[in-house]
Protein backbone atom coordinates (compact mmCIF):
# COMPACT_ATOMS: atom_id res chain seq x y z
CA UNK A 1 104.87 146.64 -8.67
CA UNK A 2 103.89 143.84 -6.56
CA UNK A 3 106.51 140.96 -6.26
CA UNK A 4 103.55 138.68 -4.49
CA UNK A 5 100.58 138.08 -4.18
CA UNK A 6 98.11 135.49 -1.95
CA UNK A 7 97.87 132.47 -3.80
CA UNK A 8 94.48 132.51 -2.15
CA UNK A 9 92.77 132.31 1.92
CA UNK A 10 92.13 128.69 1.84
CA UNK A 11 95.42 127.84 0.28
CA UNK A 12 97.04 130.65 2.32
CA UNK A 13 95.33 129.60 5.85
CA UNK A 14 96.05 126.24 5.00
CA UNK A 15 99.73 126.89 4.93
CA UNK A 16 99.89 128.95 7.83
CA UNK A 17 98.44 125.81 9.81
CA UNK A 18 100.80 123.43 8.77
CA UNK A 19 103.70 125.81 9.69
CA UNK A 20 102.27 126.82 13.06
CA UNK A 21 101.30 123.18 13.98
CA UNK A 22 104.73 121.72 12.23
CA UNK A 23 106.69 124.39 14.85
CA UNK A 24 104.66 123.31 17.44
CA UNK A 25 105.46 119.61 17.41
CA UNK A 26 109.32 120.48 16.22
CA UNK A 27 109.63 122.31 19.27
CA UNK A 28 108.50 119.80 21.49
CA UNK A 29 111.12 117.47 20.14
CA UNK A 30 113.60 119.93 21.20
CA UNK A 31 112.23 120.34 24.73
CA UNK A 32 112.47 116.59 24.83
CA UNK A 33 115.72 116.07 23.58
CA UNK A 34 116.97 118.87 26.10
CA UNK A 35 115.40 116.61 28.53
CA UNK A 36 117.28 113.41 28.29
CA UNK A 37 120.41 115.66 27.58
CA UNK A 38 120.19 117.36 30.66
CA UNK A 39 118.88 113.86 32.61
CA UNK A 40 121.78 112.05 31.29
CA UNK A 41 124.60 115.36 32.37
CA UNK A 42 122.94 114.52 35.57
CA UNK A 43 123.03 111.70 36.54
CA UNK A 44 126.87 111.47 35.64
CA UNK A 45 127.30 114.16 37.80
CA UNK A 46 125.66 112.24 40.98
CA UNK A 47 127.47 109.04 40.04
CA UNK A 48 130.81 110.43 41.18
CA UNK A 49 129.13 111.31 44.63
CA UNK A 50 129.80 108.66 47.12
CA UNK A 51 126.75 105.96 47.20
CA UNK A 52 123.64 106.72 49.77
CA UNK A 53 123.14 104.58 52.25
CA UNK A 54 119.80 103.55 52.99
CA UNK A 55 120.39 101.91 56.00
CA UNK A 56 121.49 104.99 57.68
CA UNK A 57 118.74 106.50 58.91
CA UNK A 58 116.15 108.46 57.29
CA UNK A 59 115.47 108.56 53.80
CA UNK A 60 114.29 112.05 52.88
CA UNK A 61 111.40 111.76 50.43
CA UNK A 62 112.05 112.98 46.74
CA UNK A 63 115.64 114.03 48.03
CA UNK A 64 117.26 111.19 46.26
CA UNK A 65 116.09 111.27 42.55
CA UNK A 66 119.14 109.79 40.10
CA UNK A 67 121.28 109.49 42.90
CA UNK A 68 123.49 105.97 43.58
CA UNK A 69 122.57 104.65 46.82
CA UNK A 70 123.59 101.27 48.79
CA UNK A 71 120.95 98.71 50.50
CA UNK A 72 121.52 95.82 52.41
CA UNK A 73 119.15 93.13 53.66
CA UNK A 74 116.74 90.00 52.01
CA UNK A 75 114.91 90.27 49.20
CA UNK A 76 110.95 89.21 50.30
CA UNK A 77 110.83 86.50 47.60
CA UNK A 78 107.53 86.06 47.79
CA UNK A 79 106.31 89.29 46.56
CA UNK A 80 108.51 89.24 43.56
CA UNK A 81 106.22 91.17 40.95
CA UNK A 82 107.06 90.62 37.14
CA UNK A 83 105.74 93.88 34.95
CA UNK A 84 104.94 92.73 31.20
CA UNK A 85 105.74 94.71 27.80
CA UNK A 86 109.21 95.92 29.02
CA UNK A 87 111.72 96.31 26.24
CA UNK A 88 115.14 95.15 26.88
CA UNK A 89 117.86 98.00 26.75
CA UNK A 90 118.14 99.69 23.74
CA UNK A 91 117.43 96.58 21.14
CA UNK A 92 113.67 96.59 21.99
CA UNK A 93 113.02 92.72 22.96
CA UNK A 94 110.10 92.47 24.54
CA UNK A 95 110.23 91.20 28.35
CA UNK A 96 109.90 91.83 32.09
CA UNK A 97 111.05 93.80 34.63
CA UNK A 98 111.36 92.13 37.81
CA UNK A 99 110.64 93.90 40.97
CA UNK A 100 111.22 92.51 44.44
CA UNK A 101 110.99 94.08 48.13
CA UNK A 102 113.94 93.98 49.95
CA UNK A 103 113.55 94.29 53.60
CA UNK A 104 116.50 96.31 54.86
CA UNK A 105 118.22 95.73 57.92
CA UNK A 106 116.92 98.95 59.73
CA UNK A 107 113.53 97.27 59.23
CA UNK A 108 112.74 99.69 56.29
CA UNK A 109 111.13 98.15 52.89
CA UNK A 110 111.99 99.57 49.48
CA UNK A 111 111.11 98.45 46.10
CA UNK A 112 114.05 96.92 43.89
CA UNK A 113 113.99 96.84 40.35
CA UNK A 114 116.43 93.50 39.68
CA UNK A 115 116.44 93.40 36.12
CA UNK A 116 115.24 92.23 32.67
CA UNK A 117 114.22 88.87 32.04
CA UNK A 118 112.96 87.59 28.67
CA UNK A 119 109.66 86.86 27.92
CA UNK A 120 108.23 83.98 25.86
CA UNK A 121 106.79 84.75 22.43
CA UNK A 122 104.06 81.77 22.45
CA UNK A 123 103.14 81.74 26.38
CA UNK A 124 104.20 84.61 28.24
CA UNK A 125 103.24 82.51 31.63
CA UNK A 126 105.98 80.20 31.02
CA UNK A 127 108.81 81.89 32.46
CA UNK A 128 112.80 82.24 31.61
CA UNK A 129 114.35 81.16 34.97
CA UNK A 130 115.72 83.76 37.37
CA UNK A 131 117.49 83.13 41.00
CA UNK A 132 116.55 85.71 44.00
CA UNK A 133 119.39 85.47 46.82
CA UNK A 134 118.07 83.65 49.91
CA UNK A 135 120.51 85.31 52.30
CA UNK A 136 121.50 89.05 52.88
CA UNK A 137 122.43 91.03 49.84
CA UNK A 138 124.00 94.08 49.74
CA UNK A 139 123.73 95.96 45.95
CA UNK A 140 124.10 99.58 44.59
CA UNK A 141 121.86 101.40 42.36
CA UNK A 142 120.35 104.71 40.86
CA UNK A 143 117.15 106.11 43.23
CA UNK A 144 113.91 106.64 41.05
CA UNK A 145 111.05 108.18 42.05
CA UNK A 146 108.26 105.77 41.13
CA UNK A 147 108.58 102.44 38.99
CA UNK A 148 108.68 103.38 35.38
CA UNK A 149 105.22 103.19 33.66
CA UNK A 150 103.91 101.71 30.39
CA UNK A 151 100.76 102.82 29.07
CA UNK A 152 97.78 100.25 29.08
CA UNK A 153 94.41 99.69 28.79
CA UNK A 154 94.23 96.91 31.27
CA UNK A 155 93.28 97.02 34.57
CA UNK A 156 94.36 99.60 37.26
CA UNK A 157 97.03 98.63 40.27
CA UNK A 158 94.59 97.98 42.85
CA UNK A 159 92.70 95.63 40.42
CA UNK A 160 95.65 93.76 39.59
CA UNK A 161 96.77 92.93 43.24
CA UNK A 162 97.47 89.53 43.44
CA UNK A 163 98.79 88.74 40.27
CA UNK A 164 102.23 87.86 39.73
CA UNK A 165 102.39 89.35 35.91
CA UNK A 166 100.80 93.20 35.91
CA UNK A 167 101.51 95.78 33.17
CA UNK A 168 102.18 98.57 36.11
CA UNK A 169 102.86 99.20 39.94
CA UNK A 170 102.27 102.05 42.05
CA UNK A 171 103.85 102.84 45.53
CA UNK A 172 101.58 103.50 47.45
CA UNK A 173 99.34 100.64 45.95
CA UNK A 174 101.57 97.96 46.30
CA UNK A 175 102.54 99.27 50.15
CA UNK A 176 98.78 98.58 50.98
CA UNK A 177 98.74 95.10 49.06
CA UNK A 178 101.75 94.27 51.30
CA UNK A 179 100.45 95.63 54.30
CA UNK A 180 103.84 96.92 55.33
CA UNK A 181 105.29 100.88 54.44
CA UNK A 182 107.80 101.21 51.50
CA UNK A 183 110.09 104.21 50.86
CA UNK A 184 109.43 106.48 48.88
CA UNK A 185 111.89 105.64 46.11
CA UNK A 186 112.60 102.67 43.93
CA UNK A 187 116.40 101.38 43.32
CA UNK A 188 117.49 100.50 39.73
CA UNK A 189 119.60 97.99 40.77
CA UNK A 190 123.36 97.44 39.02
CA UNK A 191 125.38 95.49 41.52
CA UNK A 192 126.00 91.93 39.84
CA UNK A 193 123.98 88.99 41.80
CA UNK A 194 124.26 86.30 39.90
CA UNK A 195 120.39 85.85 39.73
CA UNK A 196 120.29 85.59 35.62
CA UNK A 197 118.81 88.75 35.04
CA UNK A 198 119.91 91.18 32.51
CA UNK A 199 120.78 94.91 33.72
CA UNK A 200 122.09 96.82 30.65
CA UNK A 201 119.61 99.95 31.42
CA UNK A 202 118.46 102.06 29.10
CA UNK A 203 121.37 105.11 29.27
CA UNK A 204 119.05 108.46 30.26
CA UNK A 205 120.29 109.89 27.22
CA UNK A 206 119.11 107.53 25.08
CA UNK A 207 116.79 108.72 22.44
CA UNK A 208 118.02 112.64 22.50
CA UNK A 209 119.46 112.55 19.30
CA UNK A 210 116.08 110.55 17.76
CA UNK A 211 114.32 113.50 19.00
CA UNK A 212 116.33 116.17 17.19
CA UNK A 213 116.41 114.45 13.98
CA UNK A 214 112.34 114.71 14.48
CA UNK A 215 112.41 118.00 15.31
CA UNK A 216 114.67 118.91 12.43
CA UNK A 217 112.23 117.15 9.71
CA UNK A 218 108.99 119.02 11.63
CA UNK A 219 111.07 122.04 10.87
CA UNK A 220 112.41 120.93 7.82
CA UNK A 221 108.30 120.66 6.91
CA UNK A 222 107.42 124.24 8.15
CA UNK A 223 110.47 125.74 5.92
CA UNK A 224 108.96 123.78 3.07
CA UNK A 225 105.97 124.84 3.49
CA UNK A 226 107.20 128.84 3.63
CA UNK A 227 109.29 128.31 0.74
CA UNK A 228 106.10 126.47 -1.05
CA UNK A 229 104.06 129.61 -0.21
CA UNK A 230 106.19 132.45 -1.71
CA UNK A 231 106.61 130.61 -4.79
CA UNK A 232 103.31 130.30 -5.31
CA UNK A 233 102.63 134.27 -4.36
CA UNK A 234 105.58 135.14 -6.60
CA UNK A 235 103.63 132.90 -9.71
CA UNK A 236 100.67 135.19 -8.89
CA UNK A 237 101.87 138.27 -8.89
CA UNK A 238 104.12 138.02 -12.12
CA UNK A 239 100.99 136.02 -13.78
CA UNK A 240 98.93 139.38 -12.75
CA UNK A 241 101.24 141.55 -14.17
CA UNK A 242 101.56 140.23 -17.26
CA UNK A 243 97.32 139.93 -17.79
CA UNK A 244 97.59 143.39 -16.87
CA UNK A 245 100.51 143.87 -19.59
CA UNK A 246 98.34 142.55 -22.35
C-alpha cells in the first residue's frame, strides 16, 4: 500500500522549484547576516587597539580596513565633494555625505568622510549650512577601504568631475581630478568638530537581524511548500486506493 503518490510532474516540478529557489535566497540572507555579525565583532575588537597614526610614516595599503586611526592637518576646503541619496543613520532621511581632503602634515592627502548633512526636499541645490575648520584639525576615525557606494544610473566618476553634488566617488578618480596622490583608505570620521554635521553612523551590525527574519520566511516558504506537497501526495494515494476499493 502506497501512502503517496505524485500529485502530478508539473505540479510536482513546480514545487521542487520554489523550494530549491526559496533555499537559495534564504541562504543568502544567512550569509549576509553572518556578514554584518562578524563585521560588527570586528570592528569592536580593533576599537580597543590604540588609534593609527597616519602621520607616522607609511600607510600600508589595505592593511588598515575597520581600524581607528588619527590624522592631523587642513581640510582642502575647496574640494569639499557632497554625494546625494545618502540616508541618515538608521532612520533613513534622505541626505549627503560630505567628503573633504585633508592634507596631512607629512604632506600625505586622504579622503575624509565628515558627516551627514540634510538635504532639501524641494531643491536639493539649496544647501543646509555646514562649517569646515580653517586651521589644523586633528580627528579620529574608522579606515575604509573605498567611499561607500550607492547604485545609480547617472553618470560615471570621471564624468561627474567638477561637480560639487555626485551620486559616487572613486579613489583613484578623484586623485586624478585633484592632480595630487591620496591614500589608499578613506576615514569615517567621529571626532566632534563643531562643523554642524551629523555623525551617528550606521552601526556595522545594523541590518543582521532584518536579514534573518528574511531568511527565516524564505525558509518558512520552502517548508510550506514541502508540507503543501505531501498533503497533496497523501490525497492521491488514499483517493487511489479507495477507486481501487470500489
Amino acid at each position: 500500500m502506497k501512502l503517496w503518490r505524485s500529485p502530478g510532474t508539473v505540479p510536482t516540478i513546480a514545487a521542487i522549484a520554489v523550494m530549491v529557489i526559496t533555499c537559495v535566497l534564504g541562504d543568502w540572507q544567512l550569509q549576509r547576516g553572518h556578514e554584518k555579525t562578524a563585521r560588527a565583532q570586528r570592528l569592536a575588537t580593533l576599537a580597543a587597539q590604540e588609534p593609527v597614526d597616519l602621520n607616522a610614516g607609511d600607510i600600508p595599503g589595505g592593511g588598515l580596513s575597520d581600524r581607528t586611526v588619527r590624522a592631523r592637518g587642513r581640510f582642502d576646503r575647496a574640494h569639499t565633494v557632497l554625494l546625494d541619496n545618502r540616508p541618515h543613520g538608521t532612520d533613513g532621511r534622505a541626505g549627503f555625505l560630505v567628503v573633504t581632503p585633508l592634507r596631512l602634515d607629512s604632506g600625505a592627502n586622504v579622503l575624509v568622510l565628515r558627516g551627514w548633512l540634510p538635504r532639501d526636499a524641494q531643491d536639493r541645490t539649496r544647501l543646509a549650512p555646514f562649517d569646515t575648520p580653517a586651521g589644523d584639525v586633528t580627528l579620529n576615525g574608522t579606515a575604509l577601504d573605498t567611499v561607500p557606494r550607492v547604485y545609480g544610473l547617472g553618470a560615471s566618476a570621471d564624468a561627474e568631475a567638477g561637480r560639487q553634488i555626485r551620486q559616487n566617488l572613486e579613489l583613484q578618480a578623484y586623485a586624478r581630478e585633484l592632480g595630487m596622490p591620496l591614500l589608499p583608505l578613506v576615514i569615517e570620521q567621529t571626532t566632534d568638530t563643531r562643523d554642524g554635521l551629523a555623525r551617528d553612523w550606521t552601526p556595522a551590525g545594523f541590518g543582521a537581524d532584518r536579514h534573518y527574519g528574511y531568511a527565516f520566511q524564505w525558509f518558512g516558504i520552502a517548508a510550506l511548500m514541502l508540507a503543501l506537497l505531501i498533503v497533496l501526495g497523501v490525497r492521491r494515494a488514499r483517493q487511489e486506493q479507495g477507486a481501487q476499493a470500489a
